[in-house]
Protein backbone atom coordinates (compact mmCIF):
# COMPACT_ATOMS: atom_id res chain seq x y z
CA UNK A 1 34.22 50.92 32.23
CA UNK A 2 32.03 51.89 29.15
CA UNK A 3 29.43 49.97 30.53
CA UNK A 4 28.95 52.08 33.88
CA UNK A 5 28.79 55.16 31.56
CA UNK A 6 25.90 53.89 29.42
CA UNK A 7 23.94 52.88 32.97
CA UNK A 8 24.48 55.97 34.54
CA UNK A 9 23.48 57.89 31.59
CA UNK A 10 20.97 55.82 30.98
CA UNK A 11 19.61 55.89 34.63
CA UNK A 12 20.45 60.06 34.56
CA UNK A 13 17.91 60.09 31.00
CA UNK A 14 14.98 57.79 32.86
CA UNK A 15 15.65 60.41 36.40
CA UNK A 16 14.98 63.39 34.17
CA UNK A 17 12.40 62.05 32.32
CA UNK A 18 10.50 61.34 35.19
CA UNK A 19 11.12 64.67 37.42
CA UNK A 20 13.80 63.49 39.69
CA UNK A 21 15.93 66.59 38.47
CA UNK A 22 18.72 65.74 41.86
CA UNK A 23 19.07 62.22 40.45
CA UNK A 24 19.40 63.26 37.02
CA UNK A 25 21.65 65.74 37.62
CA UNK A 26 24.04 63.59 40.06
CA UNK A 27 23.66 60.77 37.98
CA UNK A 28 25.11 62.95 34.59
CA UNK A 29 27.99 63.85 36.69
CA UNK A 30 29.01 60.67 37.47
CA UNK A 31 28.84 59.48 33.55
CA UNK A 32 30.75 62.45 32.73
CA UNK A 33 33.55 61.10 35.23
CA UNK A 34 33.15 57.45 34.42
CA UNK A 35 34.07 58.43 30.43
CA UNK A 36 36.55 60.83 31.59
CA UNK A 37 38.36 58.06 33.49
CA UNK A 38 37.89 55.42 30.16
CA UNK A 39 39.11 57.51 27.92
CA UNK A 40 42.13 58.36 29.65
CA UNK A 41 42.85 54.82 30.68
CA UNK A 42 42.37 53.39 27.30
CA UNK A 43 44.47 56.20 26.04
CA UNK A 44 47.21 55.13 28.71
CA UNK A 45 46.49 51.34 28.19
CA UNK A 46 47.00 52.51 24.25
CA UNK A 47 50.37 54.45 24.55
CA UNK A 48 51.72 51.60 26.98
C-alpha cells in the first residue's frame, strides 16, 4: 500500500515539474487517499 503512495507522489512531483499541473494535481490526490487508507488499515491491522 506504501508503495502506491511513493509512485503516485512520485509521478504527481515529475507531472508538476514538468507543467502537467491536471496530472500533478490528480495524481497528489490520489497519494493523499492511498496513505489515508494505509494508515488506517495498519492502524486496524495493529489494534486487531
Amino acid at each position: 500500500m506504501f508503495e502506491i503512495f511513493i509512485v503516485l507522489a512520485v509521478v504527481a512531483l515529475i507531472a508538476a515539474l514538468l507543467g502537467f499541473r491536471g496530472v500533478a494535481g490528480l495524481s497528489a490526490d490520489l497519494a493523499k487517499w492511498a496513505l489515508i487508507a494505509a494508515v488506517v488499515l495498519a492502524v486496524i491491522a495493529f489494534l486487531v
